[in-house]
C-alpha atoms as a PDB file:
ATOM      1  CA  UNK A   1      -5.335 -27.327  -5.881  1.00  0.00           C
ATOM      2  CA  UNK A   2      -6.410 -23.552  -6.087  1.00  0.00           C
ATOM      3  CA  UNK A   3      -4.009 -21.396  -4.736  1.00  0.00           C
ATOM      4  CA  UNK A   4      -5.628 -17.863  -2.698  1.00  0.00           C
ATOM      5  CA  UNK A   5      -4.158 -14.480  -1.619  1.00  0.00           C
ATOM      6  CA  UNK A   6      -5.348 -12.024   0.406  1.00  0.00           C
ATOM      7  CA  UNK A   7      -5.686  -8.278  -0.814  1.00  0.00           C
ATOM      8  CA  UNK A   8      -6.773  -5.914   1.722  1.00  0.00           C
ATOM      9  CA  UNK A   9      -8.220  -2.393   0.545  1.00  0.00           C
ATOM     10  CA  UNK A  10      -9.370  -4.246  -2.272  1.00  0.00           C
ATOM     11  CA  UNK A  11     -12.447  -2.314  -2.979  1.00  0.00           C
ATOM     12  CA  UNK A  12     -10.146   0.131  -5.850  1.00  0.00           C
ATOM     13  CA  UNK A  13      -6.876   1.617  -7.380  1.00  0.00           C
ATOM     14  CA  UNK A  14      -4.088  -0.539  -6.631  1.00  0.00           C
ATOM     15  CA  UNK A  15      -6.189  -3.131  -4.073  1.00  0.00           C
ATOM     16  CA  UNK A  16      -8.783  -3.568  -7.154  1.00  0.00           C
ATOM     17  CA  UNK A  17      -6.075  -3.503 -10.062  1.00  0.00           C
ATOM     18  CA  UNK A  18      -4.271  -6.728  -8.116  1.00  0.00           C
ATOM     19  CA  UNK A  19      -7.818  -8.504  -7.625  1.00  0.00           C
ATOM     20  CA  UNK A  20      -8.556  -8.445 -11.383  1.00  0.00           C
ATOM     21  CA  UNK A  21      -4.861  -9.398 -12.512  1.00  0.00           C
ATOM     22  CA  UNK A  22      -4.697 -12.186 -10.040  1.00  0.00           C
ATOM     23  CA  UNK A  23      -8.043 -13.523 -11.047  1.00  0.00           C
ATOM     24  CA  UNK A  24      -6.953 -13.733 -14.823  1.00  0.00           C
ATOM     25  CA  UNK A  25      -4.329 -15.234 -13.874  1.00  0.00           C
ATOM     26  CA  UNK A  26      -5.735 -18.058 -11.972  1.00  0.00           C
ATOM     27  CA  UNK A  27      -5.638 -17.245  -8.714  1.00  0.00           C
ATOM     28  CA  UNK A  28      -8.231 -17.465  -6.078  1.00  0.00           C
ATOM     29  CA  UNK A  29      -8.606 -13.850  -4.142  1.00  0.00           C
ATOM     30  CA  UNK A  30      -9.964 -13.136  -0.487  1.00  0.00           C
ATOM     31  CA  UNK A  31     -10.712  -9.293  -1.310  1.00  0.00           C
ATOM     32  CA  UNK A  32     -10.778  -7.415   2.133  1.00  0.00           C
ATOM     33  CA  UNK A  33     -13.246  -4.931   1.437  1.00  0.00           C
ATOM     34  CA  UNK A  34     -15.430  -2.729   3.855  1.00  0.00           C
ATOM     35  CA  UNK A  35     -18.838  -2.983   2.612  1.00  0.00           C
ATOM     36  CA  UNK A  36     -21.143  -5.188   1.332  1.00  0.00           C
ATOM     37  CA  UNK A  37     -21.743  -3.289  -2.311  1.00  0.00           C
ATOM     38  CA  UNK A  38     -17.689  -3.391  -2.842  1.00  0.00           C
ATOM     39  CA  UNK A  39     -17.491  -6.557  -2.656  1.00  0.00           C
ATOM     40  CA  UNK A  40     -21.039  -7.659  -4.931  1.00  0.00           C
ATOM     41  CA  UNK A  41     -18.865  -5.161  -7.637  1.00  0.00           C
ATOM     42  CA  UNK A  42     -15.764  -6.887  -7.532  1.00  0.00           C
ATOM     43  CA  UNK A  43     -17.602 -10.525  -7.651  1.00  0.00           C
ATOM     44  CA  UNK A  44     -19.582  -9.375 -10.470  1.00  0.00           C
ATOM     45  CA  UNK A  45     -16.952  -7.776 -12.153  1.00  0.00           C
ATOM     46  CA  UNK A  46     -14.060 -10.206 -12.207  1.00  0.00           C
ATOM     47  CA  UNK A  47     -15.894 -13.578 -11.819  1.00  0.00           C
ATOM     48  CA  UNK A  48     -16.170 -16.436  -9.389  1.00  0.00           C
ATOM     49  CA  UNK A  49     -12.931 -16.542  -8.396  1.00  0.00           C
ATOM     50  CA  UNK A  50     -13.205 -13.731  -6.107  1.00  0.00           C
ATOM     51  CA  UNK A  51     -14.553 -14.237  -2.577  1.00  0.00           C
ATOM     52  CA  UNK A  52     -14.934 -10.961  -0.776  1.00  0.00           C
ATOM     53  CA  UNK A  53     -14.156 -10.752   2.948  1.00  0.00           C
ATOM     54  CA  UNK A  54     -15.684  -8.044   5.438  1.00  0.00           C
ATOM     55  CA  UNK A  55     -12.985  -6.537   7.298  1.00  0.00           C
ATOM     56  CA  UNK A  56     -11.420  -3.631   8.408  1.00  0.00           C
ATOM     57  CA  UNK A  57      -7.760  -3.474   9.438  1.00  0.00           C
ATOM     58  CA  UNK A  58      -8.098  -1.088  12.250  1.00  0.00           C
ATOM     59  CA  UNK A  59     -10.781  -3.446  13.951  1.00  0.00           C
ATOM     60  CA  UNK A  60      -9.008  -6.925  15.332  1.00  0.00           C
ATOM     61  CA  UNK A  61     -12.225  -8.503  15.857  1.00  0.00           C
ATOM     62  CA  UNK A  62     -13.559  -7.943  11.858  1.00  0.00           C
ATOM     63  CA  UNK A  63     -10.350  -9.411  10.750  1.00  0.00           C
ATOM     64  CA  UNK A  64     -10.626 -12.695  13.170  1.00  0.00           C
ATOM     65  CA  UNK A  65     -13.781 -12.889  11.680  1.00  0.00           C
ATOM     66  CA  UNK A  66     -12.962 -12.473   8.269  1.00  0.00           C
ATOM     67  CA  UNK A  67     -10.177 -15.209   8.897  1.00  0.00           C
ATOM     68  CA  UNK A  68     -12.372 -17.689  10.127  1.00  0.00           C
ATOM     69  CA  UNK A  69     -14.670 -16.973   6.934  1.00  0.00           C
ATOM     70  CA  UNK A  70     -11.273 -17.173   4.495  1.00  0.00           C
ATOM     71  CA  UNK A  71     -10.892 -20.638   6.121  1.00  0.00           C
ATOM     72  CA  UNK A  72     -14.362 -22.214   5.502  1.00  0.00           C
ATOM     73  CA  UNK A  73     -14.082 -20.651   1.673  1.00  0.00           C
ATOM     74  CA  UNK A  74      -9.930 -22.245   1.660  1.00  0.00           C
ATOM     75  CA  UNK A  75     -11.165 -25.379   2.757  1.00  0.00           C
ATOM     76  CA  UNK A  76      -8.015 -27.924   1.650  1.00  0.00           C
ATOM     77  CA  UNK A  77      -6.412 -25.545  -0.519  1.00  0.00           C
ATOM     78  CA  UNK A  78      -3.652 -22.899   0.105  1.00  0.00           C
ATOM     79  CA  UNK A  79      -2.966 -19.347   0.959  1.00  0.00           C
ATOM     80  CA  UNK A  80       0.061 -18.348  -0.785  1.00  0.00           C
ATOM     81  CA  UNK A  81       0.093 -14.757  -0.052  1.00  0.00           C
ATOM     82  CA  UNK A  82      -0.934 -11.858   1.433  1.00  0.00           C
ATOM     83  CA  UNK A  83      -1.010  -8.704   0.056  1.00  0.00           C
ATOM     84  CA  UNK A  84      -1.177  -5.630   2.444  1.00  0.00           C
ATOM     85  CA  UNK A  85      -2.593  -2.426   0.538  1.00  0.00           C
ATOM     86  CA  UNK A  86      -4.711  -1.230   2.428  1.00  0.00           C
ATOM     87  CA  UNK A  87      -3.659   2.452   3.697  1.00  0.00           C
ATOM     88  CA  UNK A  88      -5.097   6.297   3.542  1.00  0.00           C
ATOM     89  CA  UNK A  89      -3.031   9.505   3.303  1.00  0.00           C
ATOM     90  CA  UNK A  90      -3.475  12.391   5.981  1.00  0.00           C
ATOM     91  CA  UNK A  91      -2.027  15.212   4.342  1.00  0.00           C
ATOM     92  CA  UNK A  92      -1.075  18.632   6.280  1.00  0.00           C
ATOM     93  CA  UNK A  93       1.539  20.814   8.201  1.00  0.00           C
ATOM     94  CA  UNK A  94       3.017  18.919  11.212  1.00  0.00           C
ATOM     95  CA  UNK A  95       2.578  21.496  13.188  1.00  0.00           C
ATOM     96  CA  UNK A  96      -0.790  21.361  12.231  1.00  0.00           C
ATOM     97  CA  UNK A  97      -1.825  17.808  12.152  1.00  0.00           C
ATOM     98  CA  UNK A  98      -4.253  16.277  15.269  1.00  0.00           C
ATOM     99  CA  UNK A  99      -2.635  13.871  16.918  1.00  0.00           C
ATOM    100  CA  UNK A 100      -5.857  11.776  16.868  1.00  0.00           C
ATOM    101  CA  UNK A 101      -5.357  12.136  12.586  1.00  0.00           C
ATOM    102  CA  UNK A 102      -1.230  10.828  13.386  1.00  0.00           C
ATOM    103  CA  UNK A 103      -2.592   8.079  15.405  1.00  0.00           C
ATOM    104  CA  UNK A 104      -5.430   7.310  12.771  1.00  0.00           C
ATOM    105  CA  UNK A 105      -2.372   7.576   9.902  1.00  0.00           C
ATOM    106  CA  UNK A 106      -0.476   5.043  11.790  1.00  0.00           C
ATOM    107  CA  UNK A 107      -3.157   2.661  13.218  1.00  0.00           C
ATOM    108  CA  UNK A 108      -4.321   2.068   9.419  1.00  0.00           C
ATOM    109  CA  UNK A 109      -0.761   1.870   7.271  1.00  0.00           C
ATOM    110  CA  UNK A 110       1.183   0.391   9.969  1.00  0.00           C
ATOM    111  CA  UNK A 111      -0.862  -1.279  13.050  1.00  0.00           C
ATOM    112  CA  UNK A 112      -2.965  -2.353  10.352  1.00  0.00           C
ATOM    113  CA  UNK A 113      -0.369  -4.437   8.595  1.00  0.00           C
ATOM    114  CA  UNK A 114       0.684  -5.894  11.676  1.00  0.00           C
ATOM    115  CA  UNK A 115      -2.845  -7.380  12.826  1.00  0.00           C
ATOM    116  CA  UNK A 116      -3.610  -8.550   9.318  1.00  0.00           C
ATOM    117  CA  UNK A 117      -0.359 -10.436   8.574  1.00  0.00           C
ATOM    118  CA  UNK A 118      -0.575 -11.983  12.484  1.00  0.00           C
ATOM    119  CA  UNK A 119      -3.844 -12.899  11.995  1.00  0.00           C
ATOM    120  CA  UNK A 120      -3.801 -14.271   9.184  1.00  0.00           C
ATOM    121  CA  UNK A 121       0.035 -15.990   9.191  1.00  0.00           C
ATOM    122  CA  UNK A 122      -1.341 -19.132  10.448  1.00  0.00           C
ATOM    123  CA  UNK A 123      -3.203 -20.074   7.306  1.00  0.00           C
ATOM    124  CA  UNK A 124      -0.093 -19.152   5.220  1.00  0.00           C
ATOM    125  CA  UNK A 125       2.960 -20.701   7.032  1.00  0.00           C
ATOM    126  CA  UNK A 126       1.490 -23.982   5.970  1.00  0.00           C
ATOM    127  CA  UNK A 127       4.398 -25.459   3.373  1.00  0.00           C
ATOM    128  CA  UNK A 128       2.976 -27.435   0.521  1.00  0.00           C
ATOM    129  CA  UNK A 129       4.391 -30.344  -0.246  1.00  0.00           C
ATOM    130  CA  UNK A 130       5.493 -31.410  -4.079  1.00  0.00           C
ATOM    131  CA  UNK A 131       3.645 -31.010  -6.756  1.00  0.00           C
ATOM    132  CA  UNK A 132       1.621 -28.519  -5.030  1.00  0.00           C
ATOM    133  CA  UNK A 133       4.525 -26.576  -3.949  1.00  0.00           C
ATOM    134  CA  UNK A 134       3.952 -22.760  -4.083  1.00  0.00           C
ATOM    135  CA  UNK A 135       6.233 -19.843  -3.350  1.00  0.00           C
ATOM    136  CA  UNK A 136       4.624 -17.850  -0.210  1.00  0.00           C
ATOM    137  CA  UNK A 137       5.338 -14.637   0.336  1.00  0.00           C
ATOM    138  CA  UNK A 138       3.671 -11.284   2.478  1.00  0.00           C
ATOM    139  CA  UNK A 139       3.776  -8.129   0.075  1.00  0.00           C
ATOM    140  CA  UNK A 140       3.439  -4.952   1.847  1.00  0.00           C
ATOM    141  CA  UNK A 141       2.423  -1.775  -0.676  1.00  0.00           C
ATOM    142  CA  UNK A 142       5.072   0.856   1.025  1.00  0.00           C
ATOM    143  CA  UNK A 143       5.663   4.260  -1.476  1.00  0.00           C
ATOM    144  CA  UNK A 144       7.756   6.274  -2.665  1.00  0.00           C
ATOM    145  CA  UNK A 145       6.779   7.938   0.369  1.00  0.00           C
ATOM    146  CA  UNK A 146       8.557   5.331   2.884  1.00  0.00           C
ATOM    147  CA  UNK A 147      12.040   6.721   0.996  1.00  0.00           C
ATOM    148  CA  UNK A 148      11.708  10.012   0.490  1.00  0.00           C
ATOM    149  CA  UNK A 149       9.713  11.932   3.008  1.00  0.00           C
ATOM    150  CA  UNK A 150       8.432  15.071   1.192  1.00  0.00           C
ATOM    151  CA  UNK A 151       6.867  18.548   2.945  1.00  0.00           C
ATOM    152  CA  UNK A 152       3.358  18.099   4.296  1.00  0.00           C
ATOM    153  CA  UNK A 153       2.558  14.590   4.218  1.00  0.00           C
ATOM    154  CA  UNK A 154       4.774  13.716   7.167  1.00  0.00           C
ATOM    155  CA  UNK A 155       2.214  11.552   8.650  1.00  0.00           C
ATOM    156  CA  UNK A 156       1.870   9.772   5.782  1.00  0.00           C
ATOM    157  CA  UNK A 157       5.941   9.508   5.065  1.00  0.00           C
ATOM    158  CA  UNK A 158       6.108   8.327   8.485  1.00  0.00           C
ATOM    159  CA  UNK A 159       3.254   5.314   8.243  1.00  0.00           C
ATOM    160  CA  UNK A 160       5.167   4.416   5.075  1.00  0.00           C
ATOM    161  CA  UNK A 161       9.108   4.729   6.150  1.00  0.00           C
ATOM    162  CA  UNK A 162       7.854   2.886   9.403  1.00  0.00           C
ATOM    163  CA  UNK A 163       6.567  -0.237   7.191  1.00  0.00           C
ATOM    164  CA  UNK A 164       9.635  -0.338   5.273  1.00  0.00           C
ATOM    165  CA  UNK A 165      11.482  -1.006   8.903  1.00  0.00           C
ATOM    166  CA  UNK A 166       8.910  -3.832   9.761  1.00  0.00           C
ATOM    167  CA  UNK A 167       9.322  -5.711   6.326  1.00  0.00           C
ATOM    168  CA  UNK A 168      12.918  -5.648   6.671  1.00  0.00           C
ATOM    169  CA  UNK A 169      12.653  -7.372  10.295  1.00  0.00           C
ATOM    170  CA  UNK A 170       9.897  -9.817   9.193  1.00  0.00           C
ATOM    171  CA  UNK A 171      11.513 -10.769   6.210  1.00  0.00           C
ATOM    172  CA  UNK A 172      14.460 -11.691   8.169  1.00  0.00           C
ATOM    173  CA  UNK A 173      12.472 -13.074  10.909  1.00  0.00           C
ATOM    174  CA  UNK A 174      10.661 -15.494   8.389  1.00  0.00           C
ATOM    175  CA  UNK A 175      13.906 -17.420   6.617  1.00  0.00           C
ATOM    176  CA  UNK A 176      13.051 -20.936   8.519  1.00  0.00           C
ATOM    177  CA  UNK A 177       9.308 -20.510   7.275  1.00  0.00           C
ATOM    178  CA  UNK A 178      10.823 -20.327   3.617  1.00  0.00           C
ATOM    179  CA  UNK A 179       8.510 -16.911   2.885  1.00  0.00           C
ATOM    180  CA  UNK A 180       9.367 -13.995   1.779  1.00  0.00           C
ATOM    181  CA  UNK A 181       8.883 -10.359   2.370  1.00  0.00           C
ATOM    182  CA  UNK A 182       8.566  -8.183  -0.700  1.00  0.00           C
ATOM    183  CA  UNK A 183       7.924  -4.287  -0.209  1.00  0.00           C
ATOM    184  CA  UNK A 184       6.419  -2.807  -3.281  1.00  0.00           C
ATOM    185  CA  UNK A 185       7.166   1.140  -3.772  1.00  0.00           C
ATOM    186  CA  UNK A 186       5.114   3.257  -6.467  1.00  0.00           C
ATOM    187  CA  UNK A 187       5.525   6.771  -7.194  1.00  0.00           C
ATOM    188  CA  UNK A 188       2.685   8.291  -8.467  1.00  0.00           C
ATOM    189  CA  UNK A 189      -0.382   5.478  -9.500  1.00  0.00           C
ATOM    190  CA  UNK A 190      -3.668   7.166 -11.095  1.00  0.00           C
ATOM    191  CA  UNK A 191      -5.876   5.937  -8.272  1.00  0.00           C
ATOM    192  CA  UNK A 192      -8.599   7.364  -6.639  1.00  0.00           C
ATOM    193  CA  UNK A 193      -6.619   8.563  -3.973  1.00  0.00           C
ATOM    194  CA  UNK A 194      -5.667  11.897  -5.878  1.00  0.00           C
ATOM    195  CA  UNK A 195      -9.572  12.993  -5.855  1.00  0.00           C
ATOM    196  CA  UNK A 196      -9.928  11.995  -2.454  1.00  0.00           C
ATOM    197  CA  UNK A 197      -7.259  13.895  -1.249  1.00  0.00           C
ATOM    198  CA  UNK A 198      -8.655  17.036  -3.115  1.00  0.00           C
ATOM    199  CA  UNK A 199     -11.964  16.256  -1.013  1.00  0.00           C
ATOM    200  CA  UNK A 200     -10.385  15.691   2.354  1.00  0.00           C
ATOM    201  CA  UNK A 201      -9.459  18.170   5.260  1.00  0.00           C
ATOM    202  CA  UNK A 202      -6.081  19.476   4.903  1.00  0.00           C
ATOM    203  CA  UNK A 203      -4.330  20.463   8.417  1.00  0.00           C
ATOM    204  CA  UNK A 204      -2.641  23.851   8.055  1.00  0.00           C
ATOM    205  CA  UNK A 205      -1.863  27.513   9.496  1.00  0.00           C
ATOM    206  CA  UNK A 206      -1.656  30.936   8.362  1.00  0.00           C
ATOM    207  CA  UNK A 207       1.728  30.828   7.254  1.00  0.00           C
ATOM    208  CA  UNK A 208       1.295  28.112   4.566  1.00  0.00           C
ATOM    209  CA  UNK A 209      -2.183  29.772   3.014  1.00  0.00           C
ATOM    210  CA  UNK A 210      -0.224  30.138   0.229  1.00  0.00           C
ATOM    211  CA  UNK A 211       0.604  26.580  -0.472  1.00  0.00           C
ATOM    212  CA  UNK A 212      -3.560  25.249  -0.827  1.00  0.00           C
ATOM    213  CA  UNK A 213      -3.232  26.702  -3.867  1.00  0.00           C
ATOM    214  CA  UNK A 214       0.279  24.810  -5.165  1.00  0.00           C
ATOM    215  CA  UNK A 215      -1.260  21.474  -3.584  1.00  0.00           C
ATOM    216  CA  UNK A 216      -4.230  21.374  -6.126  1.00  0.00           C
ATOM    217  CA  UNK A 217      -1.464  21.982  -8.392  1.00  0.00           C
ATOM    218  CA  UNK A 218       0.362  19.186  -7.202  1.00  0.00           C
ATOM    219  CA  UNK A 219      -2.413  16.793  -6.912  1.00  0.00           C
ATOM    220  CA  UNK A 220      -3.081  17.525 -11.242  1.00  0.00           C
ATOM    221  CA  UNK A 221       0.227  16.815 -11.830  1.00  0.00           C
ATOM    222  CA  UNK A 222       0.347  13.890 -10.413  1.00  0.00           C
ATOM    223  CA  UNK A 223      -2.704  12.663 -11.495  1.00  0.00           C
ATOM    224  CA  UNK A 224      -1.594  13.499 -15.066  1.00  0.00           C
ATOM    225  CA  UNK A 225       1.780  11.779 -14.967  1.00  0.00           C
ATOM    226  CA  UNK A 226       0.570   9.186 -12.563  1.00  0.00           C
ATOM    227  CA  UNK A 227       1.355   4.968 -13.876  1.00  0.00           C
ATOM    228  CA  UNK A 228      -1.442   2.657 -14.077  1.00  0.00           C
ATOM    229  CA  UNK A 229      -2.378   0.683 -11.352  1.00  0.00           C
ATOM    230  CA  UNK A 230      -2.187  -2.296 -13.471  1.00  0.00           C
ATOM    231  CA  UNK A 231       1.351  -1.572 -13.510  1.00  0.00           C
ATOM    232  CA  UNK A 232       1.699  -2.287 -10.063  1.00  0.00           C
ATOM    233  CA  UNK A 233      -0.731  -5.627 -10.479  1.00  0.00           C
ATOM    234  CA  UNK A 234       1.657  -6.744 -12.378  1.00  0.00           C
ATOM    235  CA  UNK A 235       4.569  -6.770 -10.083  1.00  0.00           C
ATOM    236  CA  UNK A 236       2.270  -8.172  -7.661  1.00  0.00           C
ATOM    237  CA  UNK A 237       1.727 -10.827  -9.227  1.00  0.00           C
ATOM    238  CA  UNK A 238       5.062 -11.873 -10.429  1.00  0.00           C
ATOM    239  CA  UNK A 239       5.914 -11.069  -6.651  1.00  0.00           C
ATOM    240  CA  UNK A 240       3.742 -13.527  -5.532  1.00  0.00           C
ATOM    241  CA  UNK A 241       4.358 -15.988  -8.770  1.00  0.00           C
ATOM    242  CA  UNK A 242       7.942 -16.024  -9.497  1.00  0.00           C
ATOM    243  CA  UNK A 243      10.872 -18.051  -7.309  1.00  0.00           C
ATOM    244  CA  UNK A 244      13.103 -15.578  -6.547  1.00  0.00           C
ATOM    245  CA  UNK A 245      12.098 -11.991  -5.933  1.00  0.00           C
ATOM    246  CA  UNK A 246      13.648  -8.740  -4.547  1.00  0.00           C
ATOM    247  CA  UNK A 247      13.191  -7.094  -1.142  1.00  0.00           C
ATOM    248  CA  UNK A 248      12.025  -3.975  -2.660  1.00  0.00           C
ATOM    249  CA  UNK A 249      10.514  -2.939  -6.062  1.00  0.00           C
ATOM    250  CA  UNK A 250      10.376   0.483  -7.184  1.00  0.00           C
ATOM    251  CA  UNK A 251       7.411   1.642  -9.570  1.00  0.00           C
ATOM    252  CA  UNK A 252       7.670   5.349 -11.079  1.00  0.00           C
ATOM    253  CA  UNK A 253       8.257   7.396 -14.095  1.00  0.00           C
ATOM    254  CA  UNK A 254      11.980   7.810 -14.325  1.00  0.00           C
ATOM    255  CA  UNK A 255      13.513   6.041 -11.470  1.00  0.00           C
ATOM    256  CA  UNK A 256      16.579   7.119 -12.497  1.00  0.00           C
ATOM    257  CA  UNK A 257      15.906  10.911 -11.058  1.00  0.00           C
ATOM    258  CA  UNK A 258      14.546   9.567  -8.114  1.00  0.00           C
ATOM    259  CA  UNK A 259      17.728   7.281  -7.408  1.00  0.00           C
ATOM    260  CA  UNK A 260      20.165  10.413  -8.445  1.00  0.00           C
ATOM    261  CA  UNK A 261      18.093  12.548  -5.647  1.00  0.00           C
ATOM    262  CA  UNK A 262      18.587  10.202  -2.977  1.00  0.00           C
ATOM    263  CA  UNK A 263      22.250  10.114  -3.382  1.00  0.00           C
ATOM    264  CA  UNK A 264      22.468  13.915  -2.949  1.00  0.00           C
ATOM    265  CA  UNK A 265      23.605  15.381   0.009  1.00  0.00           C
ATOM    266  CA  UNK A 266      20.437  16.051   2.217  1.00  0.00           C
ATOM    267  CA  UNK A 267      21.514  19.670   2.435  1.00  0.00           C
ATOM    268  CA  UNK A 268      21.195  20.379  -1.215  1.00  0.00           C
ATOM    269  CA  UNK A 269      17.920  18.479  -1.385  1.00  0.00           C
ATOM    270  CA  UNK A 270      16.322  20.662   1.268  1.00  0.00           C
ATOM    271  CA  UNK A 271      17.645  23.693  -0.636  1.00  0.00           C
ATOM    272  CA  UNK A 272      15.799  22.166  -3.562  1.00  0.00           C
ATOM    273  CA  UNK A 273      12.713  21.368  -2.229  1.00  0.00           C
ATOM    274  CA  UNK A 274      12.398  25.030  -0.485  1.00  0.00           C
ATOM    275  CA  UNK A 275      13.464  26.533  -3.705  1.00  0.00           C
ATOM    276  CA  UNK A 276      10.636  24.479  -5.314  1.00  0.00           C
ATOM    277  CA  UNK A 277       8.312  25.873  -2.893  1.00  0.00           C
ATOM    278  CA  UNK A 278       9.042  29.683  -3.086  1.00  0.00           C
ATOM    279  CA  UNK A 279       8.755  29.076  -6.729  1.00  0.00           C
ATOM    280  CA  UNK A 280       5.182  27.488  -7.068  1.00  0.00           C
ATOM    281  CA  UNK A 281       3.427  28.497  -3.841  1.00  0.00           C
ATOM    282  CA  UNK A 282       5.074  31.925  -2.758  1.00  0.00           C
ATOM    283  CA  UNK A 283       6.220  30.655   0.840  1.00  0.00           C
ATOM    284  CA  UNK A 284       9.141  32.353   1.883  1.00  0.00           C
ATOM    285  CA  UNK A 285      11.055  32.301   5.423  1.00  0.00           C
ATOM    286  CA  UNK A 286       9.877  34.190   8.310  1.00  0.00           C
END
């Protein structure tokens, strides 16, 4: 029996990193990509046993239609997972933000969860029977992002802190289907996210000129320290592999920081973060 998993936003970084590491590791892959020349790369690249699937995960109708393609290429075998990835970053001052750019932010990293894993649930709630029995579980790629929520990317904090509240209620929805809910949380991957976000349009006002400057900054930094993305591949895959799992896996440099900030009291944190910011970028109060 060959056992599939879905991996939306499959066409790079993370998305990409989890098609080639599944592959290798003898899984079957329905790679949700949005074109045509994506998903002719990752075929080419990483061999026959990835199928790519059209679809979008703001548009219903491409993934019913990419579901009804992932069962002709299934056929009598399984879907043991599905791997949400897919998501964009709008970056900017909330003041500053569109709301059509907050409802984009959300409709992708959080709507866009929702209709893939509804969509496609009824292909993996099927239990397989001994000796093809499989662990099944729904892996949602949250961040950092969905603990923390840092200055200027509260759209994106807000997408991501919102999909760590839906995997908690799904995953204890799901106990009588036996599957399990696994939120994955990197820090800072070296993806191609960091040079799109230098490219992109960044929402702000006169009083944060100052910080355009600091965010290039930023962006450097992280790609410099940024993990692998076959890092987080990995822990896909033993996500998806292994019998028992956590709820939540955190990926990033020196966890231990990250874990000692969160136990802070918020006030000293803010004080932080705003000294951080006078510091680097030269914004001061009003």
């Amino acid at each position: 029996m060959k056992y599939f998993v879905l991996v939306t936003g499959a066409s790079s970084g993370i998305g990409e990193a989890a098609c080639k590491t599944l592959a290798e590791n003898n899984y079957d892959v329905l790679a949700g990509v949005r074109n045509t020349a994506d998903g002719a790369r990752l075929e080419s690249n990483y061999g026959s046993r990835i199928h790519s699937l059209m679809m979008d995960v703001v548009d219903e109708e491409s993934i019913k239609h990419a579901k009804e393609k992932a069962k002709e290429i299934i056929g009598i075998d399984a879907l043991v997972a599905i791997v949400n990835n897919a998501g964009i970053v709008v970056a900017g001052a909330f003041l500053y933000v569109p709301i059509e750019k907050w409802k984009y932010q959300l409709d992708v990293n959080v709507l866009g969860v929702i209709r893939t894993t509804q969509i496609f649930f009824d292909l993996l709630k099927v239990k397989l029977d001994e000796p093809y029995r499989h662990p099944r579980r729904i892996i949602n790629i949250s961040s950092v992002s969905g603990l923390f929520a840092s200055p200027f990317i509260g759209a994106y904090a807000a997408s991501k802190f919102a999909l760590e509240a839906l995997s908690d209620s799904l995953r204890r929805e799901l106990y009588m289907y036996d599957i399990q809910v696994v939120l994955i949380e990197p820090g800072n991957i070296i993806t191609p996210i960091w040079e799109k976000a230098k490219k992109s349009d960044y929402y702000s006002g006169p009083e944060y000129d100052s910080i355009t400057a600091y965010k290039e900054k930023l962006i450097d930094e992280n790609i410099r320290q940024g993990l692998k993305a076959d890092i987080v591949a990995d822990r896909i895959l033993k996500s998806i592999r292994n019998e028992k799992v956590s709820a939540r896996y955190l990926i990033r440099a020196k966890a231990w920081k990250f874990r000692l900030i969160q136990l802070l009291p918020v006030r000293w944190v803010d004080l932080i973060i705003r000294n951080k910011l006078k510091s680097n970028s030269g914004i001061r109060p009003f």
